[in-house]
PDB file of N, CA and C in Angstrom:
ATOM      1  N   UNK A   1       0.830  -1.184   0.000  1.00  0.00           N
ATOM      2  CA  UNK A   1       0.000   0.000   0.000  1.00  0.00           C
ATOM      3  C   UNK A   1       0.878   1.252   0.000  1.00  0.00           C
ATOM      4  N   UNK A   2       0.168   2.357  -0.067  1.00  0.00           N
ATOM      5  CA  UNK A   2       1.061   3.722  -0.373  1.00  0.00           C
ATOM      6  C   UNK A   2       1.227   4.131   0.683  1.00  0.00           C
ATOM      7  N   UNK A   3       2.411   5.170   1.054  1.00  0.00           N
ATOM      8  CA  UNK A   3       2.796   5.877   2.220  1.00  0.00           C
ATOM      9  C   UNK A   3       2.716   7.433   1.997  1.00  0.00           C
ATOM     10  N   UNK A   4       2.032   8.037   2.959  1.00  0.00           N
ATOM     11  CA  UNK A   4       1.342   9.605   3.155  1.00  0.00           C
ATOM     12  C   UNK A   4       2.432  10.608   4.134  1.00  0.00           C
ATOM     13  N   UNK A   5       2.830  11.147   3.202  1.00  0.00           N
ATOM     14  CA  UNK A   5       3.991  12.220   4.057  1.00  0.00           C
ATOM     15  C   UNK A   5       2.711  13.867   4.729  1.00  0.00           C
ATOM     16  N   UNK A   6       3.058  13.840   5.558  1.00  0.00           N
ATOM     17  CA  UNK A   6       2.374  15.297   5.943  1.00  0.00           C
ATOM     18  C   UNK A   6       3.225  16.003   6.685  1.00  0.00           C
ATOM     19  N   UNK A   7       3.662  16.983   5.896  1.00  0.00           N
ATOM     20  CA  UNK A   7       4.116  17.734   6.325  1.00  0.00           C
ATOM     21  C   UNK A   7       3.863  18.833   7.123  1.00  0.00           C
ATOM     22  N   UNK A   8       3.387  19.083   8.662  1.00  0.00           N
ATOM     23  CA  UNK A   8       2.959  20.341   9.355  1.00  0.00           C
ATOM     24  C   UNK A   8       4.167  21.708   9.460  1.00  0.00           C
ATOM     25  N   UNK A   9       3.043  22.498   9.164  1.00  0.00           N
ATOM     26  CA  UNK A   9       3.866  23.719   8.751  1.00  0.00           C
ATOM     27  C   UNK A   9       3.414  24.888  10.020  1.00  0.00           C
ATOM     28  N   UNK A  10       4.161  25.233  10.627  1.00  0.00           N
ATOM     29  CA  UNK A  10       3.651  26.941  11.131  1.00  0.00           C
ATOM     30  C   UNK A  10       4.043  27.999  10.631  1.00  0.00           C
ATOM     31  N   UNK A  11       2.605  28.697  10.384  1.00  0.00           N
ATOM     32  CA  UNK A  11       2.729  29.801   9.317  1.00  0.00           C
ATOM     33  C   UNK A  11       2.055  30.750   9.921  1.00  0.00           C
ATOM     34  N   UNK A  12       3.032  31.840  10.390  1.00  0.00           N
ATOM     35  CA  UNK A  12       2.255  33.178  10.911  1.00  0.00           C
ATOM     36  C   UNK A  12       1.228  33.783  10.321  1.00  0.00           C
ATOM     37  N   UNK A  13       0.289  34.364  10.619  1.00  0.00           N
ATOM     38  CA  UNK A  13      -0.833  34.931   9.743  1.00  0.00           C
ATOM     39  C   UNK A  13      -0.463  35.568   8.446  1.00  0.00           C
ATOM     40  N   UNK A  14       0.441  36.574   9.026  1.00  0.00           N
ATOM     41  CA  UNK A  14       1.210  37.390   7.641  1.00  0.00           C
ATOM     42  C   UNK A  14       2.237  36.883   6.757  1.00  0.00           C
ATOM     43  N   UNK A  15       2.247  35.956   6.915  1.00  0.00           N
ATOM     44  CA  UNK A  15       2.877  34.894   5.821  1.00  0.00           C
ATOM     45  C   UNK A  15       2.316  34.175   5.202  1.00  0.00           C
ATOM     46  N   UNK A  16       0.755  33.408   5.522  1.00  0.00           N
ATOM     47  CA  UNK A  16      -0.284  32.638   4.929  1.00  0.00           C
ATOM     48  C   UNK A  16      -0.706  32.917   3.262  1.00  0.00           C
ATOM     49  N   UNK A  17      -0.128  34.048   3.216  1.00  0.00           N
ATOM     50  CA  UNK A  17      -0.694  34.128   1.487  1.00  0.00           C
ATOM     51  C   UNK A  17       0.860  33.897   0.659  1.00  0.00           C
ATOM     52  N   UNK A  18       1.955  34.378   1.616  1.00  0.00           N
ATOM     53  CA  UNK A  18       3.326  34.319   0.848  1.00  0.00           C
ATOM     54  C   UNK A  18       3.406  32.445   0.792  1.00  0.00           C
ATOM     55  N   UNK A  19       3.038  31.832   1.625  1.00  0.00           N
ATOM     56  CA  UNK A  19       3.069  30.630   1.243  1.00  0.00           C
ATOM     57  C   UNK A  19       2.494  29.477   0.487  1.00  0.00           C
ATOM     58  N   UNK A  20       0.957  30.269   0.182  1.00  0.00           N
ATOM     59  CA  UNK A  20      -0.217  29.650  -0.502  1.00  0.00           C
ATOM     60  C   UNK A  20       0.682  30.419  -2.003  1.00  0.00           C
ATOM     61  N   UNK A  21       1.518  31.053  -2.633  1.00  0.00           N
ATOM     62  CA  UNK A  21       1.701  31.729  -3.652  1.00  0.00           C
ATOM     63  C   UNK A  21       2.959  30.844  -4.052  1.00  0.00           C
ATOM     64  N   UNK A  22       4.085  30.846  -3.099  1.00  0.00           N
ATOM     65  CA  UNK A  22       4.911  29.812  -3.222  1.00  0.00           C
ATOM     66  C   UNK A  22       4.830  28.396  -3.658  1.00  0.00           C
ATOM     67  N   UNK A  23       3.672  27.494  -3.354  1.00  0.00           N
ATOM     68  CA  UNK A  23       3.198  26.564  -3.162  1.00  0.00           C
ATOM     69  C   UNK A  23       2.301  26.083  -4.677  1.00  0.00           C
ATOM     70  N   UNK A  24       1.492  27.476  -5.154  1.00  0.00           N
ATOM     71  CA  UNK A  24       1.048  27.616  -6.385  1.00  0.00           C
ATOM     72  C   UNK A  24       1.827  27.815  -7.500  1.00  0.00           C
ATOM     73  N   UNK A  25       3.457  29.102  -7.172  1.00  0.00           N
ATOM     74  CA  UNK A  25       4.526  28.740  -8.021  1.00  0.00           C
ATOM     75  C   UNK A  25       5.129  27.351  -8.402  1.00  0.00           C
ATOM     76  N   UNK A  26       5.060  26.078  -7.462  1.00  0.00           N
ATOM     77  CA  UNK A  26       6.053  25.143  -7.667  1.00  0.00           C
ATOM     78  C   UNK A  26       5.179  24.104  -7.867  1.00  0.00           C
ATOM     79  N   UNK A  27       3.779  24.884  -8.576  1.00  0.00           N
ATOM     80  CA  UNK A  27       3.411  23.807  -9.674  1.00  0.00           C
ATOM     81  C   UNK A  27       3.985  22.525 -10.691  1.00  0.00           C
ATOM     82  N   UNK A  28       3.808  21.513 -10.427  1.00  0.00           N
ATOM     83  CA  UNK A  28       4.213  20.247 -11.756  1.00  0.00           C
ATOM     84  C   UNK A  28       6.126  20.070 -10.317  1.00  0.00           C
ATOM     85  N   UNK A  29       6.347  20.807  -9.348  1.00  0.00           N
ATOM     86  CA  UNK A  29       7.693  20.892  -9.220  1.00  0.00           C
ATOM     87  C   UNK A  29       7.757  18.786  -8.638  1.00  0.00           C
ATOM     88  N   UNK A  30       6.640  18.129  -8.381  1.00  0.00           N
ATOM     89  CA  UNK A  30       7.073  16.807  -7.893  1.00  0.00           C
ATOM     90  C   UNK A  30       5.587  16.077  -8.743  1.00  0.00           C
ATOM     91  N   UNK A  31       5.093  16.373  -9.390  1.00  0.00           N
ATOM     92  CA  UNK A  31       3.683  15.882  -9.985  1.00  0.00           C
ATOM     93  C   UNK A  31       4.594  14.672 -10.939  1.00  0.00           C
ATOM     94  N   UNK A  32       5.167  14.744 -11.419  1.00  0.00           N
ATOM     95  CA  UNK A  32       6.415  14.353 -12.493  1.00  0.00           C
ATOM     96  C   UNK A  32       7.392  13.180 -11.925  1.00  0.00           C
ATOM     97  N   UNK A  33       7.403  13.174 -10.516  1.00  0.00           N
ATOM     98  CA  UNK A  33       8.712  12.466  -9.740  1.00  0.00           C
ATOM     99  C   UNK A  33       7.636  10.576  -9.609  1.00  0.00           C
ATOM    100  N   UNK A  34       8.737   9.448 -10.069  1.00  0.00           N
ATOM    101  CA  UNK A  34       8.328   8.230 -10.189  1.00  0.00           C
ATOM    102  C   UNK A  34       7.727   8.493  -8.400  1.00  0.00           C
ATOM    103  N   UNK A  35       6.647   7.712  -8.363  1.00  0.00           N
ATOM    104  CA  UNK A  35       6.261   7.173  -7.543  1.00  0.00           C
ATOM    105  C   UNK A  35       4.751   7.775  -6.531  1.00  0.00           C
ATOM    106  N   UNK A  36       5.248   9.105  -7.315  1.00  0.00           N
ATOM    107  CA  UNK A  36       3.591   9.875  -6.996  1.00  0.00           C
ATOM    108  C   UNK A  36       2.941   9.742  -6.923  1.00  0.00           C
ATOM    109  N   UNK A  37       1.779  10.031  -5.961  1.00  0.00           N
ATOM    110  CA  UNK A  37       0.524   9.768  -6.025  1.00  0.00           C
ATOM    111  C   UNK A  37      -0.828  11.041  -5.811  1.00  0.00           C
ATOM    112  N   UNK A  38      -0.375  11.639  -5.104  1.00  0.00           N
ATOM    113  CA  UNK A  38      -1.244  13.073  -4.879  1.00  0.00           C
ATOM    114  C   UNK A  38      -0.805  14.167  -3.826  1.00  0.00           C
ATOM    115  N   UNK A  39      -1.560  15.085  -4.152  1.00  0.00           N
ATOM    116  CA  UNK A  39      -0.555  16.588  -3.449  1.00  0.00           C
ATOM    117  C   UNK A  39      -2.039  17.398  -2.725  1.00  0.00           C
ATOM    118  N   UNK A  40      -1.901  17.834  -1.698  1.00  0.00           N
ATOM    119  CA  UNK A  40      -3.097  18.969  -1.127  1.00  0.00           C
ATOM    120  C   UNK A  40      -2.363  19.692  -0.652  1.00  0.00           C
ATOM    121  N   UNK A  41      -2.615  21.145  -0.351  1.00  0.00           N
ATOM    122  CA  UNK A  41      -1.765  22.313   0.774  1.00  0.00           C
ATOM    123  C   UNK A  41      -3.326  22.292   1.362  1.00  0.00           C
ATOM    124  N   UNK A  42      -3.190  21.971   2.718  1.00  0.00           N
ATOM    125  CA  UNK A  42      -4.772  22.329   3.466  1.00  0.00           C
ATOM    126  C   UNK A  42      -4.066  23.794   4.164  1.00  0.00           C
ATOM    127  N   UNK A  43      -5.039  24.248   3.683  1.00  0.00           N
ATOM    128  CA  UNK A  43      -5.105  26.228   5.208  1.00  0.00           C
ATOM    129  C   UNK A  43      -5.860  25.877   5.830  1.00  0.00           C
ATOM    130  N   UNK A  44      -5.571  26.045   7.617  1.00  0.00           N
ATOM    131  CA  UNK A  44      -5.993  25.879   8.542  1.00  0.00           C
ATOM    132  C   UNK A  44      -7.432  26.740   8.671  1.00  0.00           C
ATOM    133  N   UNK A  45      -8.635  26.567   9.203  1.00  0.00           N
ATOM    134  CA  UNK A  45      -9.515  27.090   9.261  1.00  0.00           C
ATOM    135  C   UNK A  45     -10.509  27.723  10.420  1.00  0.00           C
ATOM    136  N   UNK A  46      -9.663  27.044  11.667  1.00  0.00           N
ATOM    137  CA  UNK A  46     -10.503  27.352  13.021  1.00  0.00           C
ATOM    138  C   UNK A  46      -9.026  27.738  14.149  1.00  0.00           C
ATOM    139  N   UNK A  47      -8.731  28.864  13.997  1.00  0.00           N
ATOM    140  CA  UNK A  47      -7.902  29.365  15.279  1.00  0.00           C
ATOM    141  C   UNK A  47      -6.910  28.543  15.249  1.00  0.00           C
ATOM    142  N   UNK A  48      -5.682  28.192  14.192  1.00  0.00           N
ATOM    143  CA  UNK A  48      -4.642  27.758  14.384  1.00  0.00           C
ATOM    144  C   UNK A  48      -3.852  28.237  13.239  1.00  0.00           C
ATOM    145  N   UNK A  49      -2.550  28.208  13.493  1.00  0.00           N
ATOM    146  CA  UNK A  49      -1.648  28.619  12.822  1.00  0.00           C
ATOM    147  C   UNK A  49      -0.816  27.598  11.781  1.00  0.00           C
ATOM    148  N   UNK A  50      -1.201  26.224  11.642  1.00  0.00           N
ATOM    149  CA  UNK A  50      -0.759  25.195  11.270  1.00  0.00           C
ATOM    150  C   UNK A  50      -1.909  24.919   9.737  1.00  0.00           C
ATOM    151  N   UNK A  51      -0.608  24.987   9.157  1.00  0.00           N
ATOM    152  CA  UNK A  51      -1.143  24.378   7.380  1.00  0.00           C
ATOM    153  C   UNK A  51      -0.434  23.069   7.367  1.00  0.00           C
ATOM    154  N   UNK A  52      -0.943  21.797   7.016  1.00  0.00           N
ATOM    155  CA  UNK A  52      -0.351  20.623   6.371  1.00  0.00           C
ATOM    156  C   UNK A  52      -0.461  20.355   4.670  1.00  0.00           C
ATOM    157  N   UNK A  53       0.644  19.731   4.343  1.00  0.00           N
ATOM    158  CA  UNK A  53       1.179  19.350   3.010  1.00  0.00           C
ATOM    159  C   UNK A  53       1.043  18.300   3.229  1.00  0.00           C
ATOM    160  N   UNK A  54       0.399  17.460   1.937  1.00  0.00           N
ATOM    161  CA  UNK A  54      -0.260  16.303   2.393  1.00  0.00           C
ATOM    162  C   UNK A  54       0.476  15.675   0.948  1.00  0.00           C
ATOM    163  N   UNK A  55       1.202  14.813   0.878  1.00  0.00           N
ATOM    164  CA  UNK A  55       1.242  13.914  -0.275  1.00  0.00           C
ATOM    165  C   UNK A  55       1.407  12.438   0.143  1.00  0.00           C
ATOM    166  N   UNK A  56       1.068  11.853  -1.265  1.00  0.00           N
ATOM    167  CA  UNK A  56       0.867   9.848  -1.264  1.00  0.00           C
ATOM    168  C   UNK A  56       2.165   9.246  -2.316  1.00  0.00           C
ATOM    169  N   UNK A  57       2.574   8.559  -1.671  1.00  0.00           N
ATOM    170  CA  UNK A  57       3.736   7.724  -2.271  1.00  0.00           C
ATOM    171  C   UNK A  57       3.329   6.582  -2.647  1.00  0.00           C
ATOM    172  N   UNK A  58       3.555   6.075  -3.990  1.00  0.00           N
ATOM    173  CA  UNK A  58       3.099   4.635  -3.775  1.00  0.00           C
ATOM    174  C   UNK A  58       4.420   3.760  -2.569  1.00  0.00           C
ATOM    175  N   UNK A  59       5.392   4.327  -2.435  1.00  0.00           N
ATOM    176  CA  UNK A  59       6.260   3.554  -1.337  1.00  0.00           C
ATOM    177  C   UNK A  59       7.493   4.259  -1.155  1.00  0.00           C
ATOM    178  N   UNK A  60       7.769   3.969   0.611  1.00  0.00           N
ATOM    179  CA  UNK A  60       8.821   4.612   1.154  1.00  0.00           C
ATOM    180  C   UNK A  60      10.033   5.053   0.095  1.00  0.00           C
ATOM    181  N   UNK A  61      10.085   4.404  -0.658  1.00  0.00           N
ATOM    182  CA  UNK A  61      11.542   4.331  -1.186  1.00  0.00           C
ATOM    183  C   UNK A  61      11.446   5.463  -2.339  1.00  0.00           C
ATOM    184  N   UNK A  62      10.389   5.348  -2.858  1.00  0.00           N
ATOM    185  CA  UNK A  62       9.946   6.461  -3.970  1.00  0.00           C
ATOM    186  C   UNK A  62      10.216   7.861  -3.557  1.00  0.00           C
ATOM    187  N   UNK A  63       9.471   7.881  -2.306  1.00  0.00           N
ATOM    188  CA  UNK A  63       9.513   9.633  -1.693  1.00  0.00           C
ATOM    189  C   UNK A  63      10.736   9.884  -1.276  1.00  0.00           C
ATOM    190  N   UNK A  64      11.662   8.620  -0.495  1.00  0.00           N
ATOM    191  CA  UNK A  64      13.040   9.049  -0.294  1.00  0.00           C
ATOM    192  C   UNK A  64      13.693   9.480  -1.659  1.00  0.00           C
ATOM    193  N   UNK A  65      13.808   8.829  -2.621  1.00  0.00           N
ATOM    194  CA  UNK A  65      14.303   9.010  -3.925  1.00  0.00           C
ATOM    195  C   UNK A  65      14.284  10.647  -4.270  1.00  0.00           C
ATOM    196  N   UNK A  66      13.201  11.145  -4.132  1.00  0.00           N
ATOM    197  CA  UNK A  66      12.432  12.614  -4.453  1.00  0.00           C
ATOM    198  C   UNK A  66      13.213  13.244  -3.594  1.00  0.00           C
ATOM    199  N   UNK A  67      12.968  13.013  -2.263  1.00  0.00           N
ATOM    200  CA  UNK A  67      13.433  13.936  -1.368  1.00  0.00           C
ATOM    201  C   UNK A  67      15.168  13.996  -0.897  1.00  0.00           C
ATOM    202  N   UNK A  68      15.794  13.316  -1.544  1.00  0.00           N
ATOM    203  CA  UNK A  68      17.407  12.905  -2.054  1.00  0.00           C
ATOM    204  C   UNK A  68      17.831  13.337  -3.316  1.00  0.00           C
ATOM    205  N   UNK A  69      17.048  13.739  -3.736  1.00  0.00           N
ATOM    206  CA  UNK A  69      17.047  14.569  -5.208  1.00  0.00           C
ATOM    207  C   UNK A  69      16.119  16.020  -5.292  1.00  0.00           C
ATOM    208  N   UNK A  70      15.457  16.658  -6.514  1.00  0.00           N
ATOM    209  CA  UNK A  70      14.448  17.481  -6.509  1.00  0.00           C
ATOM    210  C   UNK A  70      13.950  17.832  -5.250  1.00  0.00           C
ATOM    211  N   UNK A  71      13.281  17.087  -4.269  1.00  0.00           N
ATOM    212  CA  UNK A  71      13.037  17.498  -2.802  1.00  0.00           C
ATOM    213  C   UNK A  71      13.850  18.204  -2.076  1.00  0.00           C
ATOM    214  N   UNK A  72      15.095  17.415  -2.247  1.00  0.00           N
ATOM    215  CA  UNK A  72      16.060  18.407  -1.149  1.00  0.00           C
ATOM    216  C   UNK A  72      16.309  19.923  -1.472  1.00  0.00           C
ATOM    217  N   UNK A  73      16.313  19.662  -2.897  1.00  0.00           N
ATOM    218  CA  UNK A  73      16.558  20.969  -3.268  1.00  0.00           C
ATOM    219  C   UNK A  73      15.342  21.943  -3.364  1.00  0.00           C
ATOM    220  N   UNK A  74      14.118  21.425  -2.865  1.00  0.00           N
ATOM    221  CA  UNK A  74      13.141  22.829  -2.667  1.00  0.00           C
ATOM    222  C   UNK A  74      13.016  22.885  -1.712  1.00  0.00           C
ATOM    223  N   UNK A  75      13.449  21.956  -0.590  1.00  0.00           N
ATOM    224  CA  UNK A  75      13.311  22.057   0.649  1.00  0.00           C
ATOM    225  C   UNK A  75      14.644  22.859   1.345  1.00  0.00           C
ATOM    226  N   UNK A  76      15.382  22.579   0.575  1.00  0.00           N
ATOM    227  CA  UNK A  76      16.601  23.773   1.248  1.00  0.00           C
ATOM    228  C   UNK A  76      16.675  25.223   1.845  1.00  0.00           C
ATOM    229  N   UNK A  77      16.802  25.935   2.817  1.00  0.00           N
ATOM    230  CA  UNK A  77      16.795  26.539   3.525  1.00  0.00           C
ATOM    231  C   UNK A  77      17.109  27.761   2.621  1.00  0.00           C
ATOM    232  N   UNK A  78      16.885  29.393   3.409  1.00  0.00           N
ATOM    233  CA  UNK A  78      17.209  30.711   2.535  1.00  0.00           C
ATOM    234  C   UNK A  78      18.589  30.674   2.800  1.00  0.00           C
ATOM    235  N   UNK A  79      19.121  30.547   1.782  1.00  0.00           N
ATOM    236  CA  UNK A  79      20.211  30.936   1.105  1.00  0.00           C
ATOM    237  C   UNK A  79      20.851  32.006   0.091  1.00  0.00           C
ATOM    238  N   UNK A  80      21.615  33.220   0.101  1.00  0.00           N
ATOM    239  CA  UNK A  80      21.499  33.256  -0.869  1.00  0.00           C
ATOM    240  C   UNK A  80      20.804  34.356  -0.866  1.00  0.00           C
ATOM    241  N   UNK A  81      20.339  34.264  -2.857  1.00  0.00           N
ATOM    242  CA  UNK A  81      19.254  35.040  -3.301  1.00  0.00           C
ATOM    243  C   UNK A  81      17.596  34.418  -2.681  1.00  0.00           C
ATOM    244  N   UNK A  82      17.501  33.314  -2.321  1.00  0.00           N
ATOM    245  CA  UNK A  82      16.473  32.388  -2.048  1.00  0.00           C
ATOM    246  C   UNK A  82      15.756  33.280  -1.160  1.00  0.00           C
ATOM    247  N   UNK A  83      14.386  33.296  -1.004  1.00  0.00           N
ATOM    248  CA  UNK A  83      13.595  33.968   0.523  1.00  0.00           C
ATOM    249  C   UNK A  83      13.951  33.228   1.575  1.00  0.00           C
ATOM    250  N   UNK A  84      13.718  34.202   2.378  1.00  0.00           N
ATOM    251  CA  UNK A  84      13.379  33.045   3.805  1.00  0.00           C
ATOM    252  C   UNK A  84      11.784  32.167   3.508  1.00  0.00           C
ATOM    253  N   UNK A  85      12.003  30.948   4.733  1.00  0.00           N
ATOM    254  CA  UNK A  85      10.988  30.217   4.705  1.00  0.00           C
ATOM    255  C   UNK A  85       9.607  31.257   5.291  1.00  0.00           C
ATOM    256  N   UNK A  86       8.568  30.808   4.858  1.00  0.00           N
ATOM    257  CA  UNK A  86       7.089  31.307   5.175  1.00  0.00           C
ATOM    258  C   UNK A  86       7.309  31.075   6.348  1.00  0.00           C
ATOM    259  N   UNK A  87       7.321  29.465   6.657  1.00  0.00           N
ATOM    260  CA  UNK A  87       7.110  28.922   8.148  1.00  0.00           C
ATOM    261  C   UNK A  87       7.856  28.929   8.880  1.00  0.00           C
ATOM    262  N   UNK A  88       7.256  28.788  10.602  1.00  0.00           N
ATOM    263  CA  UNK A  88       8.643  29.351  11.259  1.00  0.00           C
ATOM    264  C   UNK A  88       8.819  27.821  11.694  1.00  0.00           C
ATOM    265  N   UNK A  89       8.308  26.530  11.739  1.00  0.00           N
ATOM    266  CA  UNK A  89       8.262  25.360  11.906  1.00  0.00           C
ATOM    267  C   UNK A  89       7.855  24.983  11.571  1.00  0.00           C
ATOM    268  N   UNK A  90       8.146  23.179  11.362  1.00  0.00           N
ATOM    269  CA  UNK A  90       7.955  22.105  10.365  1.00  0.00           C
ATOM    270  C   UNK A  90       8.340  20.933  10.981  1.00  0.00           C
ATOM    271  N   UNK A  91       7.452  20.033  10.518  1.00  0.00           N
ATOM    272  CA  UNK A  91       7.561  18.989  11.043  1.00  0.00           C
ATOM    273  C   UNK A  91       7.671  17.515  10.306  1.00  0.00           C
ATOM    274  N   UNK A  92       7.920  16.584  10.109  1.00  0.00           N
ATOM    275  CA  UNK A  92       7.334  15.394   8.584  1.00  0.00           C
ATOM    276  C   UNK A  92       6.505  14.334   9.727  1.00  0.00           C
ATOM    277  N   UNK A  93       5.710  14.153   9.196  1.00  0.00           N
ATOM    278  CA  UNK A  93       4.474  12.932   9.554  1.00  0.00           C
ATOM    279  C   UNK A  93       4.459  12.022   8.780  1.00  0.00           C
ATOM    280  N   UNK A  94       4.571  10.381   8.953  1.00  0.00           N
ATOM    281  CA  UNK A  94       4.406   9.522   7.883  1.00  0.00           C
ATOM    282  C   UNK A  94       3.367   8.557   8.481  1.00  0.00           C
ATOM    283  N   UNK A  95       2.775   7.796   7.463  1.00  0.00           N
ATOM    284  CA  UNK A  95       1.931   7.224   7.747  1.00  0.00           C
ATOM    285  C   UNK A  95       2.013   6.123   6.444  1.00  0.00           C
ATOM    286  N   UNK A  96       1.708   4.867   7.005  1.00  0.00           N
ATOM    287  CA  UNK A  96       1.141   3.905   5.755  1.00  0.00           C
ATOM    288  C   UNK A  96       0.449   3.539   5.802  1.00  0.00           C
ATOM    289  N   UNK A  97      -0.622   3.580   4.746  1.00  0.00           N
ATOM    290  CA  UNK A  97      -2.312   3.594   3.776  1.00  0.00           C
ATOM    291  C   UNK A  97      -2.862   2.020   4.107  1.00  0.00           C
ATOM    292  N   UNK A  98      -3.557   1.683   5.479  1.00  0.00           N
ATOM    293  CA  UNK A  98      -3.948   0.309   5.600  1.00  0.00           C
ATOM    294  C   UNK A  98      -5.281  -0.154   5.290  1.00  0.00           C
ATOM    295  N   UNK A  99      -5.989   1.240   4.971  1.00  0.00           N
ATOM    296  CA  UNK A  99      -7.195   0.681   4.142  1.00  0.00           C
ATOM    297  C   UNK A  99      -7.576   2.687   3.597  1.00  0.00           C
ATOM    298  N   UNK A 100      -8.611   2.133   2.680  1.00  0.00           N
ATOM    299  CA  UNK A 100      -9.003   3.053   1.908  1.00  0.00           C
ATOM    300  C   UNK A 100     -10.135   3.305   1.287  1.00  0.00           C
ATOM    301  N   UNK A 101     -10.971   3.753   0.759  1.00  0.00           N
ATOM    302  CA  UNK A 101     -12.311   4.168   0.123  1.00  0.00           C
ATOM    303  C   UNK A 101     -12.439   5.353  -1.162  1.00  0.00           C
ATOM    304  N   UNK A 102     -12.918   4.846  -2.143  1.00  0.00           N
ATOM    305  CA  UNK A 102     -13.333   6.329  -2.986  1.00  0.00           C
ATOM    306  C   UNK A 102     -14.962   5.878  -2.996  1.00  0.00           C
ATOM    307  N   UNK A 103     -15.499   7.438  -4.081  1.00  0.00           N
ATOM    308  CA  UNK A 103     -16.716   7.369  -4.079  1.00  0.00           C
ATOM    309  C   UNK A 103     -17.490   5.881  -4.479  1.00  0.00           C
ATOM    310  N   UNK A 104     -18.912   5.555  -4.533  1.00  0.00           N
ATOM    311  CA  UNK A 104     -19.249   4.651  -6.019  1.00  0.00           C
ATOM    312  C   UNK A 104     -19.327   5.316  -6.599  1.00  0.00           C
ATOM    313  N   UNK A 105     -18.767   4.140  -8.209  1.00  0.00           N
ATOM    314  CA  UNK A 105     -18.783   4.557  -9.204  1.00  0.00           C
ATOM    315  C   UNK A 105     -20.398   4.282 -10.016  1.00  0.00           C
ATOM    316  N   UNK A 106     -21.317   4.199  -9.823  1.00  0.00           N
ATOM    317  CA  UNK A 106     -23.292   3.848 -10.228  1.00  0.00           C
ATOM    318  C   UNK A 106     -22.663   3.856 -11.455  1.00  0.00           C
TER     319      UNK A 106
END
């Protein structure tokens, strides 16, 4: 089964749009990488400061691959000409997919 990275993010209020813009720039940036499976940015909605990045691997080894390559390098710190990060903390969450559901298909 597939493995679900979530990434929790803290994102000060006045950074919440610099990061929803960032996030919309680096369109296609892992859509492309073997082993993909799906991408969400959730914005927090009830009195918290925490956005999660939600993606599906079909397997551990895939997302390491990404994140040892292409990953590391968007995940790399301000450097540089680079911005600083939106968030002032981060965290990685993993999880593996032991059961599952989509809609019916009638």
């Amino acid at each position: 089964m597939s493995v679900v990275k979530i990434n929790v993010l803290t994102v000060p209020e006045d950074q919440r749009e610099t990061l929803e813009k960032r996030f919309a720039a680096r369109a296609g940036a892992v859509e492309s990488s073997d082993g993909f499976e799906w991408f969400e940015l959730l914005r927090p909605v009830e009195g918290t400061d925490t956005y999660l990045v939600y993606t599906r691997w079909r397997s551990e080894e895939d997302f390491r691959r990404w994140m040892e390559g292409r990953g590391q390098a968007a995940h790399a710190g301000a450097q540089g000409d680079k911005p600083r990060p939106a968030a002032t903390d981060a965290t990685l969450w993993s999880f593996e997919v032991v059961q599952q559901a989509a809609p019916r298909q009638d």
